[in-house]
C-alpha atoms as a PDB file:
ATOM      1  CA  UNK A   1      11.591  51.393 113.585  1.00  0.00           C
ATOM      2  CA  UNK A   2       9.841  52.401 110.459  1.00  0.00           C
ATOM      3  CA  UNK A   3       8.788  56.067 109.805  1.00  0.00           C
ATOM      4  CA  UNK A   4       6.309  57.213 107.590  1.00  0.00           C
ATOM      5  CA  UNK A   5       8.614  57.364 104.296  1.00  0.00           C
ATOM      6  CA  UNK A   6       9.976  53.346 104.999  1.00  0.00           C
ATOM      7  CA  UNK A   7       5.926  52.740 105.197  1.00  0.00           C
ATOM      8  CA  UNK A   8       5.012  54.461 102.005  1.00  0.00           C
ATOM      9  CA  UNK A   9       7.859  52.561 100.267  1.00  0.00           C
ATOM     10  CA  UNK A  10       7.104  49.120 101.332  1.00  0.00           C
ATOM     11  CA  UNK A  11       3.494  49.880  99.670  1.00  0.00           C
ATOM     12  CA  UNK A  12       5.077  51.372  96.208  1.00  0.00           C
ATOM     13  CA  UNK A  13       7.492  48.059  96.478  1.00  0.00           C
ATOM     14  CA  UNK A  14       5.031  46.059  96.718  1.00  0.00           C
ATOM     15  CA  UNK A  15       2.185  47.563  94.855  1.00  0.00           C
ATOM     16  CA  UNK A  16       4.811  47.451  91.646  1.00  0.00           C
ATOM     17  CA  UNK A  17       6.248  44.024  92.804  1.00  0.00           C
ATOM     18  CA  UNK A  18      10.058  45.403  93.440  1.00  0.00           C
ATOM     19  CA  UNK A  19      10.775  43.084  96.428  1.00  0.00           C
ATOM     20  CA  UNK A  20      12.412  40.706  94.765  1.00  0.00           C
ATOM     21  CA  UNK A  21      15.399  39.305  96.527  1.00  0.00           C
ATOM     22  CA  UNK A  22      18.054  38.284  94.170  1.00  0.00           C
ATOM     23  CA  UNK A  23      21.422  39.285  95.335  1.00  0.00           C
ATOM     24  CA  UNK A  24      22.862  39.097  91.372  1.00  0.00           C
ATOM     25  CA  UNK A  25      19.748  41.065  90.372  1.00  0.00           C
ATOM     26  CA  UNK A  26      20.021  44.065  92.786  1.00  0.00           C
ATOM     27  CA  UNK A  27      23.759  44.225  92.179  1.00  0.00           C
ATOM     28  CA  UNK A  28      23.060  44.093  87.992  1.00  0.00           C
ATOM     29  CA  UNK A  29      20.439  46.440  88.340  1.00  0.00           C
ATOM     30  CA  UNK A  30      23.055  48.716  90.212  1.00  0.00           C
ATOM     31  CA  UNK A  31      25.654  48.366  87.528  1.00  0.00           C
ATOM     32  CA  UNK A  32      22.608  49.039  84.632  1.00  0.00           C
ATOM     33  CA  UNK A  33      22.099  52.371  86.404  1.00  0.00           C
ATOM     34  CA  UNK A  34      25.700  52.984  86.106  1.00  0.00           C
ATOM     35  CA  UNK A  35      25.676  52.063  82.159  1.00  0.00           C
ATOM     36  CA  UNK A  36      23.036  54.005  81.477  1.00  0.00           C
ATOM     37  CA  UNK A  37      24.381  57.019  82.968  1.00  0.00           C
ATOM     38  CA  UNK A  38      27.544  56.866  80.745  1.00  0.00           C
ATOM     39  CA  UNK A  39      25.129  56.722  77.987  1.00  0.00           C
ATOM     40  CA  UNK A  40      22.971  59.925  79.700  1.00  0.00           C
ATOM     41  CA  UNK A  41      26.306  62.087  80.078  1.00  0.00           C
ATOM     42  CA  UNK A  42      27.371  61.536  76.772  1.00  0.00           C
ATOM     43  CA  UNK A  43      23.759  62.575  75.442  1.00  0.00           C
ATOM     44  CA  UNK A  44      24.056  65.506  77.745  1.00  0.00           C
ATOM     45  CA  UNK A  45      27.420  66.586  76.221  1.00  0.00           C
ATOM     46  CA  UNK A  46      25.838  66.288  72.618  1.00  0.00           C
ATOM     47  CA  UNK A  47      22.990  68.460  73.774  1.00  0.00           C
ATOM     48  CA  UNK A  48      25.494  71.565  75.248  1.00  0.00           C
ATOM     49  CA  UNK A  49      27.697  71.422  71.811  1.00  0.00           C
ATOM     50  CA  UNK A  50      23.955  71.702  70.179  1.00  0.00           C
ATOM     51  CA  UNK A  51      21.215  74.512  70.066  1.00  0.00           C
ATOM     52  CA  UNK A  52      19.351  76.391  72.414  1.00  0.00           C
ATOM     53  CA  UNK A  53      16.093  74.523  71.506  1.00  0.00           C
ATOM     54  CA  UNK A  54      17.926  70.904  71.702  1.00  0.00           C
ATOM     55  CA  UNK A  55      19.088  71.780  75.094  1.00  0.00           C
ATOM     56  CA  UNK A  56      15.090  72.736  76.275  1.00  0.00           C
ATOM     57  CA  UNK A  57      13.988  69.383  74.777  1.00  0.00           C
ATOM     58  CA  UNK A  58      16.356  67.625  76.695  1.00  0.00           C
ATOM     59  CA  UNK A  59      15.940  69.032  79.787  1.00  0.00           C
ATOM     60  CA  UNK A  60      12.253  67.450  79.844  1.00  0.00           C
ATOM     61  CA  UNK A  61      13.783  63.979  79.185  1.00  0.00           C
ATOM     62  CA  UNK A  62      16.174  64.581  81.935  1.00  0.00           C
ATOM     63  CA  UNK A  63      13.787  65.202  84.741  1.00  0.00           C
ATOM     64  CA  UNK A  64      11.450  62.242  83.641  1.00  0.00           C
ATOM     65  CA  UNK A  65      14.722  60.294  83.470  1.00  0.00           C
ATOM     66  CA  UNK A  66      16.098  61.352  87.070  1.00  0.00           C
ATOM     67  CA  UNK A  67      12.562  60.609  88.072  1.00  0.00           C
ATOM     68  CA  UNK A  68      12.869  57.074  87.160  1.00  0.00           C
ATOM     69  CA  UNK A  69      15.945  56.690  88.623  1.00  0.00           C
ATOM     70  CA  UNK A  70      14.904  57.529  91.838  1.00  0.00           C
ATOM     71  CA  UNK A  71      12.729  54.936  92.273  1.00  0.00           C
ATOM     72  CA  UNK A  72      15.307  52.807  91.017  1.00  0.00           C
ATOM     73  CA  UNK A  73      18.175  53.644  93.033  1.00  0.00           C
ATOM     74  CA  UNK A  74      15.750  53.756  96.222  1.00  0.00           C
ATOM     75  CA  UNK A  75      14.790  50.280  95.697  1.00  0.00           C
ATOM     76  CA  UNK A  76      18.437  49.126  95.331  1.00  0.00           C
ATOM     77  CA  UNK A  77      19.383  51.178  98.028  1.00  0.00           C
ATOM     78  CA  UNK A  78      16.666  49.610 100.508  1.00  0.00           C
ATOM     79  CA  UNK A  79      17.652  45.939  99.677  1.00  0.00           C
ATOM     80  CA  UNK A  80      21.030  46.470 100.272  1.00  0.00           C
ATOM     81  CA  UNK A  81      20.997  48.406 103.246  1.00  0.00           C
ATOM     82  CA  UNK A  82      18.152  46.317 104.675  1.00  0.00           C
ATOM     83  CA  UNK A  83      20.270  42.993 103.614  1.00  0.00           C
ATOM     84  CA  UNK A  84      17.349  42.207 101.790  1.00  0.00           C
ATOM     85  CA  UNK A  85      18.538  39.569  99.507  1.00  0.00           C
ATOM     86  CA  UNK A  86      19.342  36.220  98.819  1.00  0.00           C
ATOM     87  CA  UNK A  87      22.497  34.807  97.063  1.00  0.00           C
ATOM     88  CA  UNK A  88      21.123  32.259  94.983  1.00  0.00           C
ATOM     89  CA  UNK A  89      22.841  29.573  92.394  1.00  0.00           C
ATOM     90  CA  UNK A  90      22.749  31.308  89.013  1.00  0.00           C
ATOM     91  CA  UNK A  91      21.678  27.598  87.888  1.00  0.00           C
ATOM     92  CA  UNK A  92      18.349  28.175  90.188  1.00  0.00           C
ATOM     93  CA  UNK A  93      16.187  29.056  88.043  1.00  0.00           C
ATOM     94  CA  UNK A  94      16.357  30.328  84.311  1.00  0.00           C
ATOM     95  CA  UNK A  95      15.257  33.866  85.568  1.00  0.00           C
ATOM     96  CA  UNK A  96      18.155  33.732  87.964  1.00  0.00           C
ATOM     97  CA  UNK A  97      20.806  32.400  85.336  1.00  0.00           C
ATOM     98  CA  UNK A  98      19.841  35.837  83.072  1.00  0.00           C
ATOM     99  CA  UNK A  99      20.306  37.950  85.932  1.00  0.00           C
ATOM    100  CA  UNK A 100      23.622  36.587  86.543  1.00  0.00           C
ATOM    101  CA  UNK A 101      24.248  36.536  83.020  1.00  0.00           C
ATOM    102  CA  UNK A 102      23.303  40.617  82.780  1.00  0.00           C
ATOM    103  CA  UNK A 103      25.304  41.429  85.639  1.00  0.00           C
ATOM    104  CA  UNK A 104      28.646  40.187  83.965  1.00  0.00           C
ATOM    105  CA  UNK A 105      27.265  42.264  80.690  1.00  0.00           C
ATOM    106  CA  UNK A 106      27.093  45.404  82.903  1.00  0.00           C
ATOM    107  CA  UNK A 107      30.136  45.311  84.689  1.00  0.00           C
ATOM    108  CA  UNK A 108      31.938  44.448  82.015  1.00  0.00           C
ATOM    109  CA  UNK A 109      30.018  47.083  79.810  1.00  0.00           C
ATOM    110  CA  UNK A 110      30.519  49.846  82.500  1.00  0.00           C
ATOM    111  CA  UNK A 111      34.514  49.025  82.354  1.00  0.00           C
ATOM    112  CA  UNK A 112      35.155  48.956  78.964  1.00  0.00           C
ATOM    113  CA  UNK A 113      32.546  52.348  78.208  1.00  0.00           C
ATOM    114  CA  UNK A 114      34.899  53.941  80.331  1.00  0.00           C
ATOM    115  CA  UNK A 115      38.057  52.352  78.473  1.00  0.00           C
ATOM    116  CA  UNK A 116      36.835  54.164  75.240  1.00  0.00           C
ATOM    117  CA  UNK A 117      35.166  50.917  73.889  1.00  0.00           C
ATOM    118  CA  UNK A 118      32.077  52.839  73.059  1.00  0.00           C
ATOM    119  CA  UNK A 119      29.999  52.336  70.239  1.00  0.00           C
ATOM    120  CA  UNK A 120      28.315  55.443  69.718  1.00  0.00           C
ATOM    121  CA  UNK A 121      30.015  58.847  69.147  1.00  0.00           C
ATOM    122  CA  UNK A 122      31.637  60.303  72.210  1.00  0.00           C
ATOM    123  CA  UNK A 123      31.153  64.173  72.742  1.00  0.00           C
ATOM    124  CA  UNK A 124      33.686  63.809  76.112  1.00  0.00           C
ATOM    125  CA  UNK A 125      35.934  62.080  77.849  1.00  0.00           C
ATOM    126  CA  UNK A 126      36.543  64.314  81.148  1.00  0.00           C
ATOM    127  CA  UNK A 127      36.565  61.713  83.602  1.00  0.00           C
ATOM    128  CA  UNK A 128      35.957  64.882  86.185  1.00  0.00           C
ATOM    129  CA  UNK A 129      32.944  66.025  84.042  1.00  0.00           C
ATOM    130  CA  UNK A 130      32.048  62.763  83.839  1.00  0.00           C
ATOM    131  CA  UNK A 131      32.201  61.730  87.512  1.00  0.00           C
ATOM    132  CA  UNK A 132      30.536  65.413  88.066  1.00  0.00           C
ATOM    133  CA  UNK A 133      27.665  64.023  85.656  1.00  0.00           C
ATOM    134  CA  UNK A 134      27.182  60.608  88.140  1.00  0.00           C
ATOM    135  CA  UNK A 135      27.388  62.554  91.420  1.00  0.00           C
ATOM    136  CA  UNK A 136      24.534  65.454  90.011  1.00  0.00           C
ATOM    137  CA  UNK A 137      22.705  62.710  88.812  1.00  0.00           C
ATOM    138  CA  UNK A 138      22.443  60.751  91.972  1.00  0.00           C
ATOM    139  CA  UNK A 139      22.217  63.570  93.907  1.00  0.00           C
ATOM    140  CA  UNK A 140      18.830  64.898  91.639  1.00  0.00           C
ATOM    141  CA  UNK A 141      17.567  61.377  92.095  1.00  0.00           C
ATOM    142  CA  UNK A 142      17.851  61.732  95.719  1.00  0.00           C
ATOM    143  CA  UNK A 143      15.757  64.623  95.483  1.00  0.00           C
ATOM    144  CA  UNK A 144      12.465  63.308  94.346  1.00  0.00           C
ATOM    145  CA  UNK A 145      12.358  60.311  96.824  1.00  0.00           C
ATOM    146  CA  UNK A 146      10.323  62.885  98.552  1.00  0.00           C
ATOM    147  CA  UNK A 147       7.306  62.536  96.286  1.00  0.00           C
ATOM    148  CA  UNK A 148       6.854  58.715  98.206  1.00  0.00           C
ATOM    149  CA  UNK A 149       5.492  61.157 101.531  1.00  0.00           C
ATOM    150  CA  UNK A 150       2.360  61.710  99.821  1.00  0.00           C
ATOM    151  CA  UNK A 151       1.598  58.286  97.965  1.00  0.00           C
ATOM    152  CA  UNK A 152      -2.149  57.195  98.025  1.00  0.00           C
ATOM    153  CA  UNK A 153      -2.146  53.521  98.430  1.00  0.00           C
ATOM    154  CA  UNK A 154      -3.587  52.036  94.734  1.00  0.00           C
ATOM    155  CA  UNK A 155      -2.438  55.207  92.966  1.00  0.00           C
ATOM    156  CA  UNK A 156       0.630  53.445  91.221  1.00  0.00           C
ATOM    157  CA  UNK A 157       0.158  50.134  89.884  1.00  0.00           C
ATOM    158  CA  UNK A 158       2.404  48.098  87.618  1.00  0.00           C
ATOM    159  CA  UNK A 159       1.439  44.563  86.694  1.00  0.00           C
ATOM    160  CA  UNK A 160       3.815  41.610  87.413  1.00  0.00           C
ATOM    161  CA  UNK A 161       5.049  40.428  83.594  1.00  0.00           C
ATOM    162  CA  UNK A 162       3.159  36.732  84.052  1.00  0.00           C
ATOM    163  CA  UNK A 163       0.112  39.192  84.175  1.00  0.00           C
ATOM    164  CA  UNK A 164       0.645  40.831  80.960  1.00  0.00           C
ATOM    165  CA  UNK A 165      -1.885  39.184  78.445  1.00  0.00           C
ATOM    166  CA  UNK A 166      -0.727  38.440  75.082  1.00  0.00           C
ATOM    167  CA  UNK A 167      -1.630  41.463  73.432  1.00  0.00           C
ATOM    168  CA  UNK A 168       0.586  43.509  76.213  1.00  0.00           C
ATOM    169  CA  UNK A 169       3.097  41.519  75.789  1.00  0.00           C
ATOM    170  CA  UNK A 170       3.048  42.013  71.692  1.00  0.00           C
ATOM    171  CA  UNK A 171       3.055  45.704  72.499  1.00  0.00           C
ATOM    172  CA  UNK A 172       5.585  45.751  74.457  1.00  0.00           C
ATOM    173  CA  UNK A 173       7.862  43.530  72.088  1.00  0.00           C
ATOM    174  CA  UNK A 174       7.095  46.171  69.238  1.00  0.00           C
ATOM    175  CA  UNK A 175       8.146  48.587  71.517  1.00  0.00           C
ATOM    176  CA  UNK A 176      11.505  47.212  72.755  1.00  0.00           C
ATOM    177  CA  UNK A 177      12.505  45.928  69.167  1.00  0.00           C
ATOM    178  CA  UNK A 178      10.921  49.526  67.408  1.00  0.00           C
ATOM    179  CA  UNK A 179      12.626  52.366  69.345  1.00  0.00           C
ATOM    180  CA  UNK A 180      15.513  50.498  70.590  1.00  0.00           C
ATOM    181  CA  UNK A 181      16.129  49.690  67.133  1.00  0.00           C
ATOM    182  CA  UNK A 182      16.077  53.532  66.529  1.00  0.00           C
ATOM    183  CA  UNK A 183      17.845  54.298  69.125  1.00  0.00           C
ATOM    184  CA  UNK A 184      20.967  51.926  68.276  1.00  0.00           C
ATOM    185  CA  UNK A 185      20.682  53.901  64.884  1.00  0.00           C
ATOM    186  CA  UNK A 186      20.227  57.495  65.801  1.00  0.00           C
ATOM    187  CA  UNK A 187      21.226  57.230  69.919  1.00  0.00           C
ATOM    188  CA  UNK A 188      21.067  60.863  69.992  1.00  0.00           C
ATOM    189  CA  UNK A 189      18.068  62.106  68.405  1.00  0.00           C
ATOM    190  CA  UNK A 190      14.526  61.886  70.706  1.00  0.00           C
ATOM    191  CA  UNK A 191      14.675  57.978  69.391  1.00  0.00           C
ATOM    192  CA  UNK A 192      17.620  57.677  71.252  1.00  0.00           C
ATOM    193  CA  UNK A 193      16.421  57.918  75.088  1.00  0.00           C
ATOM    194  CA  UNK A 194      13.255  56.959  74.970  1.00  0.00           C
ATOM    195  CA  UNK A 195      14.719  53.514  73.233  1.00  0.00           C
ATOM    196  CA  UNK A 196      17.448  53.086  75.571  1.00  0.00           C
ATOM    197  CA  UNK A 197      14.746  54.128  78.279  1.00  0.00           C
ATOM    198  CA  UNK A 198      12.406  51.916  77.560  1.00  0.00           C
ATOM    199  CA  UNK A 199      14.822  48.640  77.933  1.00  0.00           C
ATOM    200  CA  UNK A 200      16.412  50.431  80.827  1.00  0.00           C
ATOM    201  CA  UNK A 201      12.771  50.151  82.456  1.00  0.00           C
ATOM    202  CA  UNK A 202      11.976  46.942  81.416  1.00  0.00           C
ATOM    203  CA  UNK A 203      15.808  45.163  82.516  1.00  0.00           C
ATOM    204  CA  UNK A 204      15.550  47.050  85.861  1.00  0.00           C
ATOM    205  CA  UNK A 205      12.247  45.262  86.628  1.00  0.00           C
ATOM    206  CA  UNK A 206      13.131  41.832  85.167  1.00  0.00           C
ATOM    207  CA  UNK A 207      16.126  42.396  87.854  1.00  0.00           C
ATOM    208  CA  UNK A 208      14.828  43.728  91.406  1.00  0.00           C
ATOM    209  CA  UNK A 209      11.395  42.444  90.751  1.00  0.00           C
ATOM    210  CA  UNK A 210       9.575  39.311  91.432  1.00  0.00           C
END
């Protein structure tokens, strides 16, 4: 039986078109969380070896960013719990083939991060502080699910991406290609997460939605 929090996510889900049911999507989009993270922890170590001010700055980023992931991780959650996917052929589709594709990328990227195979500078390699880093991120993820209890039906509204109209589209490529460009280059200057945030937005919808 539904309560009123299953309700008000069905709507967001929906609303946002998030109920898509590809098994090598939800499981990619898990294992881009994961990624990202690494890359988050790391940016969180270079802000503690760096100035008071740095530290303020980043804070903002991180609640926006734990934000995001909540609604992430709630979707992914959902499907899985609910056994709300589908195992299709990766040759189904071309859609389907990328999300394969991407989930290969991520686990693969998440193991060898994790080996030391980083690109970008490391400021630590505690695995505890790391694995302290995952568990207080998921756990202040967890925290804003509340925020669902008072949605207003029609208040959030993302278009599917075969309703973006050309010019959307050409904003959003300048976008992608212009700060994640910056961000490759300076990962942990303010370039860095909204770059890496923006195509951590984008891939998680190309994954668990429609």
């Amino acid at each position: 039986m539904k309560n009123q929090m299953d309700t008000h996510l069905d709507k967001i889900e929906k609303g946002n078109h998030l109920h898509g049911k590809s098994f090598f999507g939800i499981i990619a989009c898990l294992f881009l969380v994961l990624v990202f993270n690494f890359y988050q922890f790391q940016l969180f170590s270079h802000l503690i070896e760096s100035n008071t001010l740095f530290m303020l700055i980043g804070a903002i980023w991180f609640i926006v960013f734990f934000m995001v992931q909540a609604g992430i991780i709630k979707v992914v959650y959902r499907k899985i719990s609910r056994q709300g996917y589908k195992i299709y052929s990766p040759f189904k589709s071309i859609k389907e083939f990328f999300r394969f594709i991407l989930l290969i990328i991520f686990v693969g990227a998440l193991i060898l991060v994790n080996m030391g195979f980083y690109p970008f500078e490391i400021f630590s390699s505690s695995i505890l502080y790391e694995i302290s880093f995952f568990i207080a991120s998921i756990l202040i993820s967890t925290a804003y699910w509340k925020y669902v209890e008072v949605y207003k039906e029609g208040s959030v509204y993302v278009p599917k991406f075969s309703e973006y109209k050309l010019q959307e589209w050409l904003v959003v490529i300048i976008c992608l290609m212009g700060f994640g460009t910056a961000a490759i280059m300076f990962p942990y200057s303010p370039a860095g997460p909204i770059g890496f945030g923006i195509w951590f937005i984008m891939l998680s919808r190309f994954l668990i939605g429609e």
